[in-house]
Each structure stands twice: as structure tokens, then as C-alpha cells.
N, C-alpha and C. Protein backbone atom coordinates (compact mmCIF):
# COMPACT_ATOMS: atom_id res chain seq x y z
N UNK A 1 -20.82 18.34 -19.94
CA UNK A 1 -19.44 18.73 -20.00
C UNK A 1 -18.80 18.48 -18.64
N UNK A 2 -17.62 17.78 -18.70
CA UNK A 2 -16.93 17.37 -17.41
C UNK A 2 -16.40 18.42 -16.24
N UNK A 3 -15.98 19.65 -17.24
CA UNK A 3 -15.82 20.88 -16.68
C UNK A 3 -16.83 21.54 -15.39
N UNK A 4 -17.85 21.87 -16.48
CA UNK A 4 -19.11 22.17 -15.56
C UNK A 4 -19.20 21.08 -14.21
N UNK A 5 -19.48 20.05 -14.67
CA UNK A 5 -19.80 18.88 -13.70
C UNK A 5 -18.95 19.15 -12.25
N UNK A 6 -17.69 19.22 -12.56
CA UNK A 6 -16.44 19.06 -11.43
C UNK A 6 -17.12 20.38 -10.52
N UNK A 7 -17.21 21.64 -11.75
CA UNK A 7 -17.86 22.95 -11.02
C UNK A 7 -19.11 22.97 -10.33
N UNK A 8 -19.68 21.76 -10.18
CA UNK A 8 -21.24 21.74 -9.78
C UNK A 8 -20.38 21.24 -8.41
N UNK A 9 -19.53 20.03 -8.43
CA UNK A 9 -19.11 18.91 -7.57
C UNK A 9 -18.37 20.05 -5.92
N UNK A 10 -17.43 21.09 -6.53
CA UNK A 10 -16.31 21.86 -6.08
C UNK A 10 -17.34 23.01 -5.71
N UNK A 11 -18.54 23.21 -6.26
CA UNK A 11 -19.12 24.54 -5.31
C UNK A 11 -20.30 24.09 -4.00
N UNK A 12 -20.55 22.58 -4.58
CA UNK A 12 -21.09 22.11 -3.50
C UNK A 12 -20.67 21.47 -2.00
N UNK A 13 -18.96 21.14 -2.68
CA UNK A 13 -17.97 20.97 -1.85
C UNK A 13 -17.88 22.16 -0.83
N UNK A 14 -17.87 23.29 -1.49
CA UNK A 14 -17.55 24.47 -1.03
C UNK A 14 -18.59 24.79 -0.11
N UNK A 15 -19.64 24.74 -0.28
CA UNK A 15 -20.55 25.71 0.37
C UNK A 15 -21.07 24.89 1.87
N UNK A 16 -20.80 23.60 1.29
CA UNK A 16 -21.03 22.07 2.90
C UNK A 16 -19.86 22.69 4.10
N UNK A 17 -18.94 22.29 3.21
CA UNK A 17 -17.10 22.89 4.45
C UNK A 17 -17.84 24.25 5.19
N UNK A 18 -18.00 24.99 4.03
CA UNK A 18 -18.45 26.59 4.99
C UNK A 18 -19.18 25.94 6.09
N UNK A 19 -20.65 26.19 5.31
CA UNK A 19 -21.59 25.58 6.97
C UNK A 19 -21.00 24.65 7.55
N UNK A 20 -20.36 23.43 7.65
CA UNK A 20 -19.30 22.59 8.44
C UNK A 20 -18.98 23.22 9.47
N UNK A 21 -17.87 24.05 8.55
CA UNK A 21 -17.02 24.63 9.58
C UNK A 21 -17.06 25.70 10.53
N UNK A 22 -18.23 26.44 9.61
CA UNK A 22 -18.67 27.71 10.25
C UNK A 22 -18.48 28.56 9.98
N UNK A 23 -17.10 28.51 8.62
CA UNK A 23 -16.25 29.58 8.30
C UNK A 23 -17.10 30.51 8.09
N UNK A 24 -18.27 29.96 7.00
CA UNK A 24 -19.31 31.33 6.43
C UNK A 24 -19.68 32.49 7.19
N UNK A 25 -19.78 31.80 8.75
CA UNK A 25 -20.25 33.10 9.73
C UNK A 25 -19.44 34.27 9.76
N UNK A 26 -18.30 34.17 9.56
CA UNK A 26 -17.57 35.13 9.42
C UNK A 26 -17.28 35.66 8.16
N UNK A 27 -17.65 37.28 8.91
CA UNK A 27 -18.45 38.44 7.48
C UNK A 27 -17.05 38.50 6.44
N UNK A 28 -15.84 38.08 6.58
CA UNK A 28 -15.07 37.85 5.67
C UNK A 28 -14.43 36.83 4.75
N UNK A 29 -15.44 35.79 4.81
CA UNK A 29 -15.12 34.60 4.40
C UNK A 29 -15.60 34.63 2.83
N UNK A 30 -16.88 35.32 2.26
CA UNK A 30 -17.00 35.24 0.73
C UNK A 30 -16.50 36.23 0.45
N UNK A 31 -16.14 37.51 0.98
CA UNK A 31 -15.16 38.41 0.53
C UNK A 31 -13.97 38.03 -0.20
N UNK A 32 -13.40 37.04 0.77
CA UNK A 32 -12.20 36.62 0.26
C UNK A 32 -12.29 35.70 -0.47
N UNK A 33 -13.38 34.72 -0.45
CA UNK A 33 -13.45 34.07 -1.93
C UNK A 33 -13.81 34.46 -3.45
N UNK A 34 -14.57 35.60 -3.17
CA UNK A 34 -14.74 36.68 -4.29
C UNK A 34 -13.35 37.21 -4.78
N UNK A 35 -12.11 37.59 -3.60
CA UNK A 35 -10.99 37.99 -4.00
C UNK A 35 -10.05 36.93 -4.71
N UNK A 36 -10.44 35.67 -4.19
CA UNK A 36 -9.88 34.71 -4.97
C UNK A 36 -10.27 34.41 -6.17
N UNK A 37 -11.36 34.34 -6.12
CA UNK A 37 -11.97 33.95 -7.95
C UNK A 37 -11.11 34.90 -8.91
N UNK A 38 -11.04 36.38 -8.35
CA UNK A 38 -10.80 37.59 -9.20
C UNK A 38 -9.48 37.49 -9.07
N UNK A 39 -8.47 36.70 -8.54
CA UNK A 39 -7.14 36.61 -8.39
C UNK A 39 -6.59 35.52 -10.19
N UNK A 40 -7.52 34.42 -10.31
CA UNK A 40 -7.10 33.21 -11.05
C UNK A 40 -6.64 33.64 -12.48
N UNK A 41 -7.96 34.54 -12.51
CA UNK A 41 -7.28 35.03 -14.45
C UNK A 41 -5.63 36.12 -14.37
N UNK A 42 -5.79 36.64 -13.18
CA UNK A 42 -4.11 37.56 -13.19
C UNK A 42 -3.01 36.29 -13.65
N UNK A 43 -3.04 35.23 -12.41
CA UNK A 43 -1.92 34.22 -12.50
C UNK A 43 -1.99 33.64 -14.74
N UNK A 44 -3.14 33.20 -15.01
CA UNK A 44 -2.81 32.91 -16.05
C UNK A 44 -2.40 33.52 -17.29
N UNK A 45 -2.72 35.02 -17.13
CA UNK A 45 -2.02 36.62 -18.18
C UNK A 45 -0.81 36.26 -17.59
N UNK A 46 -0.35 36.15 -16.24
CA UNK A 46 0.98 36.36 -16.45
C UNK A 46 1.98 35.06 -17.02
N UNK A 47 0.96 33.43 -16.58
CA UNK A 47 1.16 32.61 -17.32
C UNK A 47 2.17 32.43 -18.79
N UNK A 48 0.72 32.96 -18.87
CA UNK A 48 1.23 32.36 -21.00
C UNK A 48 1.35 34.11 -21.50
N UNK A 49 1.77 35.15 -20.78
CA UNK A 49 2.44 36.43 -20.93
C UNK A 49 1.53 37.65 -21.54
N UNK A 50 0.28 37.15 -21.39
CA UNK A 50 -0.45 38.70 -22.14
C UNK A 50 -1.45 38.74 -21.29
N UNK A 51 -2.21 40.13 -21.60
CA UNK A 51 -3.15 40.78 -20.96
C UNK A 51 -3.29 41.05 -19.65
N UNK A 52 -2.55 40.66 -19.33
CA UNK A 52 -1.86 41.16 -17.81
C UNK A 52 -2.39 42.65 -17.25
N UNK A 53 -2.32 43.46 -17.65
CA UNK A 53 -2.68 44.52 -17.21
C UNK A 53 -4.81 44.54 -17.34
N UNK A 54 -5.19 43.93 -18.43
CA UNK A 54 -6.71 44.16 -18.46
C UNK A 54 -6.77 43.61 -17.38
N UNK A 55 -6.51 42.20 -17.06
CA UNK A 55 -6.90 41.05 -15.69
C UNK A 55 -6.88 41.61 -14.56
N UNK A 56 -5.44 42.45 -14.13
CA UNK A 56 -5.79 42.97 -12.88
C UNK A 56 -6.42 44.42 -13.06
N UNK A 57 -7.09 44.99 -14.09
CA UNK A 57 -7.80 46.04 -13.81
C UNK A 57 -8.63 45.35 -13.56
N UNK A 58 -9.57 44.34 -13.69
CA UNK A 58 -10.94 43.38 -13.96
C UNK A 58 -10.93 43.38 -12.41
N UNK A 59 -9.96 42.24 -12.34
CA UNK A 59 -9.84 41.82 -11.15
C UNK A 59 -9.58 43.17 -9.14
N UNK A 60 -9.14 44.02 -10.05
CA UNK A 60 -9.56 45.19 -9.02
C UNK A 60 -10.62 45.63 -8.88
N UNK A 61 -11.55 45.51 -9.57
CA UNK A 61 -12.83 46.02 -9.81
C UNK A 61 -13.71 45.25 -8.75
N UNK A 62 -13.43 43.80 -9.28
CA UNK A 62 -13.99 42.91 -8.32
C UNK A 62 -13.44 42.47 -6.97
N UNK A 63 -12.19 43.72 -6.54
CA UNK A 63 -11.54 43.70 -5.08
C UNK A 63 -12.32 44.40 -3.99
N UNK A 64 -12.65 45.56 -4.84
CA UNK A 64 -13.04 46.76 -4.53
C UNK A 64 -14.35 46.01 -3.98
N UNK A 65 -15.40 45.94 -4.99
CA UNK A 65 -16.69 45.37 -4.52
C UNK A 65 -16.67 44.27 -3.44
N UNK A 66 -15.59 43.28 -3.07
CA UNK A 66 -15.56 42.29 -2.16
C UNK A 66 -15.08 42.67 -1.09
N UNK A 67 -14.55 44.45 -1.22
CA UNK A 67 -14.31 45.20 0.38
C UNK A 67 -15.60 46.12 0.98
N UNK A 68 -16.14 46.71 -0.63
CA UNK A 68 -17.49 47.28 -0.01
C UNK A 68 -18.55 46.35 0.50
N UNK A 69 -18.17 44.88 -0.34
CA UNK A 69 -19.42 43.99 0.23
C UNK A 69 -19.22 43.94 1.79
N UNK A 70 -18.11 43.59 1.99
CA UNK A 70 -17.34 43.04 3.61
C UNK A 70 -18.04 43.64 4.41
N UNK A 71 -18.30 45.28 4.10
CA UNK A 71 -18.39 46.02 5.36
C UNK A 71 -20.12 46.46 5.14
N UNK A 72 -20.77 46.36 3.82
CA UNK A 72 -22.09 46.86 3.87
C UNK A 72 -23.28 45.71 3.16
N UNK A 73 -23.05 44.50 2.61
CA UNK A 73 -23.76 43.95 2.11
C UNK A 73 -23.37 42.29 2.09
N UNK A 74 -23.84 41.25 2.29
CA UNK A 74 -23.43 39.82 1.95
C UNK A 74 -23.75 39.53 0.22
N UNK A 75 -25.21 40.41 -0.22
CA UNK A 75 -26.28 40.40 -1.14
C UNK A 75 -25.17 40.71 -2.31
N UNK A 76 -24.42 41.90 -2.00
CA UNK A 76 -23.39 42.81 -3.42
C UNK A 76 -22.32 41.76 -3.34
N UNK A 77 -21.79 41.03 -2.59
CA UNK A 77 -20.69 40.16 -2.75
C UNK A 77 -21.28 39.36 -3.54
N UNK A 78 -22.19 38.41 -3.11
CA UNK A 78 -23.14 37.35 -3.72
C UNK A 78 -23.34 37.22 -4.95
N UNK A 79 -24.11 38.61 -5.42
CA UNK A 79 -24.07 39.21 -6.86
C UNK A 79 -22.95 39.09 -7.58
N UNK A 80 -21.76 39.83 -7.15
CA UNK A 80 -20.65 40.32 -7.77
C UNK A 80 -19.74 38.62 -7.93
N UNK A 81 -19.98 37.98 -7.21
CA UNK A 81 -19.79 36.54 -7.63
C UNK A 81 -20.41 35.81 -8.53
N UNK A 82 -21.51 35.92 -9.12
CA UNK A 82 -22.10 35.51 -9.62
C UNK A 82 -21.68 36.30 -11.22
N UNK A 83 -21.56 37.48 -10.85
CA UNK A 83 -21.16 38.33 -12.20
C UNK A 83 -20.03 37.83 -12.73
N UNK A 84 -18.92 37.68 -11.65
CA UNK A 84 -17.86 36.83 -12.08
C UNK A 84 -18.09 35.60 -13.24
N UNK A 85 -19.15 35.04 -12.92
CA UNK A 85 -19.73 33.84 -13.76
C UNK A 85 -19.73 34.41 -15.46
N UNK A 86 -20.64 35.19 -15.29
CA UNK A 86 -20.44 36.43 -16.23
C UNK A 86 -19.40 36.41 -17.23
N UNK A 87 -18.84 36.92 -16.61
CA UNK A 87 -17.38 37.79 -16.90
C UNK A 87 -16.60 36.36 -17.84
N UNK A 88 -16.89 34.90 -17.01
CA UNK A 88 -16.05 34.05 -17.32
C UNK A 88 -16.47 33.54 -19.09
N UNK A 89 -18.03 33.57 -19.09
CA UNK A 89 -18.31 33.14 -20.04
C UNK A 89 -17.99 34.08 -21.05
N UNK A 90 -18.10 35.50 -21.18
CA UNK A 90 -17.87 36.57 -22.10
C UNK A 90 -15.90 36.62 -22.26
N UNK A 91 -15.27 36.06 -21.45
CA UNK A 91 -14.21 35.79 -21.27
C UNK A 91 -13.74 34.66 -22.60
N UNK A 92 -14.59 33.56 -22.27
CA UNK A 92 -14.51 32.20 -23.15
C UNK A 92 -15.00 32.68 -24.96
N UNK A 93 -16.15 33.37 -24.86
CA UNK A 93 -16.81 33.74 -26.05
C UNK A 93 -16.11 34.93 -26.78
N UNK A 94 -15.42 35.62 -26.23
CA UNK A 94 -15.63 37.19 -26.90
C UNK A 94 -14.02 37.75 -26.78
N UNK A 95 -13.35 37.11 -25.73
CA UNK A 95 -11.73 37.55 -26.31
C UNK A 95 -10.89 36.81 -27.25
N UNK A 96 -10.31 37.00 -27.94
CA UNK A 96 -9.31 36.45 -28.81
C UNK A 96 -8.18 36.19 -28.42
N UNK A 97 -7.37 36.74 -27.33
CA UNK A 97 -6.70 36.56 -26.50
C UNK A 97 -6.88 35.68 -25.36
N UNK A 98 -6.87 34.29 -25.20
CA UNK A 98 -7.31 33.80 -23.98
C UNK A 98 -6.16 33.17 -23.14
N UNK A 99 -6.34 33.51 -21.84
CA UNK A 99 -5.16 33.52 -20.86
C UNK A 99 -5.41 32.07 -19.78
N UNK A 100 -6.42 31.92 -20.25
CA UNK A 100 -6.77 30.72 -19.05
C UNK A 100 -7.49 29.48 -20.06
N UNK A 101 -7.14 28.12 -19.58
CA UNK A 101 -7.49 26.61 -20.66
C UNK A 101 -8.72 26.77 -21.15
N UNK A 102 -9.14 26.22 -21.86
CA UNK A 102 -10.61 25.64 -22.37
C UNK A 102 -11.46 25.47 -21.52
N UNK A 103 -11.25 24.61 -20.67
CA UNK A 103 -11.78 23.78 -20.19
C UNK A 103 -12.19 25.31 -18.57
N UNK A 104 -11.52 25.96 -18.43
CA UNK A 104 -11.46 27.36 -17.41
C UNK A 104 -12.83 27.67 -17.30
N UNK A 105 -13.15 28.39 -18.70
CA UNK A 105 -14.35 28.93 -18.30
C UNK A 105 -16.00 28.25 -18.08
N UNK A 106 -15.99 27.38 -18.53
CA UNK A 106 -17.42 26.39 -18.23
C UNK A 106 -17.04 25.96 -16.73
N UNK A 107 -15.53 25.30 -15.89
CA UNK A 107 -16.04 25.35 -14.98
C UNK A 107 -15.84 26.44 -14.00
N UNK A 108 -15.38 27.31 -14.01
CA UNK A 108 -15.53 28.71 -12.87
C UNK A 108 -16.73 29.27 -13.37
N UNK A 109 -17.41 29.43 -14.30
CA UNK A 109 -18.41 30.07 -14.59
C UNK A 109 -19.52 28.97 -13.68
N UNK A 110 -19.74 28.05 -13.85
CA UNK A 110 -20.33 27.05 -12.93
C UNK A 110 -20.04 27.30 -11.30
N UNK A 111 -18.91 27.47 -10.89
CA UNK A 111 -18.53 27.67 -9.54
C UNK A 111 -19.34 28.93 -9.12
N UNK A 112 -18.99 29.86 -9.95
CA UNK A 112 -19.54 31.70 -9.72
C UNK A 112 -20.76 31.40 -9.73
N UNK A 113 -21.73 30.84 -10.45
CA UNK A 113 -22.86 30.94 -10.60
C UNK A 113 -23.62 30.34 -9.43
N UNK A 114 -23.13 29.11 -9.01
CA UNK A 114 -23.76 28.38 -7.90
C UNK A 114 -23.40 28.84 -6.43
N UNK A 115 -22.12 29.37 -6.35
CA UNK A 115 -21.69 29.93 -5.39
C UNK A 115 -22.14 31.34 -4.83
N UNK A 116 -22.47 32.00 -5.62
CA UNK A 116 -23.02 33.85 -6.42
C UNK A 116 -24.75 33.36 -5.62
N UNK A 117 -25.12 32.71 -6.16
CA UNK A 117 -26.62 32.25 -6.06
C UNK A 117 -26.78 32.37 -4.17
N UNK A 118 -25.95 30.87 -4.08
CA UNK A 118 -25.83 30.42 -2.59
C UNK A 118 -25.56 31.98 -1.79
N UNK A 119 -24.59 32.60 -1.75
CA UNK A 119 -24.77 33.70 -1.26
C UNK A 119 -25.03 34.90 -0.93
N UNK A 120 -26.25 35.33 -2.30
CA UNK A 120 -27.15 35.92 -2.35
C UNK A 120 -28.13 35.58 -1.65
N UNK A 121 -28.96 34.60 -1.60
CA UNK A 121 -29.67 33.60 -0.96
C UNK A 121 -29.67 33.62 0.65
N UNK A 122 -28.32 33.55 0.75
CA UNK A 122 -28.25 33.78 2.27
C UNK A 122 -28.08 34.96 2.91
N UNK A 123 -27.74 35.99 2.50
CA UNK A 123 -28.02 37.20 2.15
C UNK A 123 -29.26 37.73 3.10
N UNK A 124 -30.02 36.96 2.01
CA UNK A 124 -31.75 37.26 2.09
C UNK A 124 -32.47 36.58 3.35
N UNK A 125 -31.99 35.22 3.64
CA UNK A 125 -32.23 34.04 4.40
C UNK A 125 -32.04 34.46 5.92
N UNK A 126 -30.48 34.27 6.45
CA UNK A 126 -29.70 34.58 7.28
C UNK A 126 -29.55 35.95 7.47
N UNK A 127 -29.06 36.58 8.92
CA UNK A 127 -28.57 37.89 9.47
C UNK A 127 -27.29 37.11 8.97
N UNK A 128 -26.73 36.89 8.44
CA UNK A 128 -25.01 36.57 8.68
C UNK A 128 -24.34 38.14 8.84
N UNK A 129 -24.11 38.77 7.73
CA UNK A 129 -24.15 40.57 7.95
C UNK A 129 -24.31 41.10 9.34
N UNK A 130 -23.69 41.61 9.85
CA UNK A 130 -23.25 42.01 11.29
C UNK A 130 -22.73 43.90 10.91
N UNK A 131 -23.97 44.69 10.77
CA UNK A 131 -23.42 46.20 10.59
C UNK A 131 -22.48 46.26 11.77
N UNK A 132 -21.12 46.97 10.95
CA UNK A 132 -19.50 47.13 12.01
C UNK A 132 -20.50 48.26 13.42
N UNK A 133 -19.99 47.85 14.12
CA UNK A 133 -20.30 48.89 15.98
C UNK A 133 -20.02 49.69 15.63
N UNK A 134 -20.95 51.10 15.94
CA UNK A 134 -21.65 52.34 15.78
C UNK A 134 -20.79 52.93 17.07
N UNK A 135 -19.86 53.67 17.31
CA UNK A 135 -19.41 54.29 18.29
C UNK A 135 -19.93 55.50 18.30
């Protein structure tokens, strides 16, 4: 599926730039890509006009966890990205209401999954995690 594919292409894109750039070192960089993933389904409820309110409860859920990750875990972000993956496919399969294309959930569910993985992984791998100064 071309979907998936692009999502294999765009998380491997993703995760090279980080180490590239370095961005990853900084303990807020998958935070905020966690906040972004959980941002995409709001824009398309408000899109094509429904479910708007489930999306950003969803999507708060997964704010929340990408602020507790920030400050206590790389591992719970990692996860909670990966759950996103989750979320996308039970998204594709199981609502009747769908707010985002066809083609949406095979590839973000691909992105979450490879991305979710990668930074769990490093998690485990890397100190990246820097506990905030103990005054």
C-alpha cells in the first residue's frame, strides 16, 4: 500500500533530520511531535464538521502524556506514540464517522508505529532524558 510505504519513507526521513540535526537531544523534541500527531485528527473533525469534540478529548489525552513524558520519561512518550498508531487503526476500522481520508490511517499508523518504536528504543539505548535540577 502506497500509504504505508510514504509512512515507512517520512518516519525514516524523520528520525535521520533528528540525529542530523540534533534536534532529538533536546528532551522536548518527541514531546512535541507526539503533540503534533495528536493535533491532525482535531484539524480534520473540524474539516468535514463532526466529531470535533471526541478528537480533542483524544487528542488531550495524548497532550497530557507528551507533558508527563517531557519531564519524567522518553520510554511513556515513545509508547504513547506508538499507541497513537493504535488509535489510528481502530480509528480506520471501528468509527463510522470518519474525519480524516482513506488513505490517513495506514499511513500515520505506519509513522506512529516506527517512530513510537524508534523512541522507545532510545529510551532504553541513550541517557537522552536529563531528570529537571533538584534544587
Amino acid at each position: 500500500m502506497l500509504a504505508a510505504f510514504i509512512g515507512i519513507v517520512l518516519s525514516l526521513v524523520l528520525i535521520i533530520s533528528a540525529k542530523v540535526t540534533q534536534f532529538d537531544k533536546d528532551k522536548s523534541f518527541y514531546p512535541l511531535i507526539l503533540i503534533c500527531i495528536a493535533s491532525f485528527y482535531i484539524v480534520s473533525a473540524v474539516m468535514v464538521g463532526h466529531s470535533v469534540v471526541r478528537e480533542i478529548g483524544i487528542a488531550c489525552i495524548f497532550v497530557i502524556v507528551a507533558f508527563y513524558g517531557a519531564f519524567k520519561s522518553l520510554f511513556v512518550v515513545g509508547f504513547a506514540i506508538a499507541l497513537h498508531g493504535v488509535y489510528d487503526v481502530l480509528h480506520f476500522l471501528k468509527f463510522t464517522e470518519t474525519v480524516a481520508p482513506t488513505w490517513w490511517a495506514p499511513f500515520c499508523a505506519t509513522v506512529d508505529f516506527i517512530v513510537g518504536a524508534w523512541v522507545m528504543y532510545l529510551s532504553k539505548k541513550q541517557a537522552l532524558w536529563v531528570t529537571p535540577h533538584a534544587t
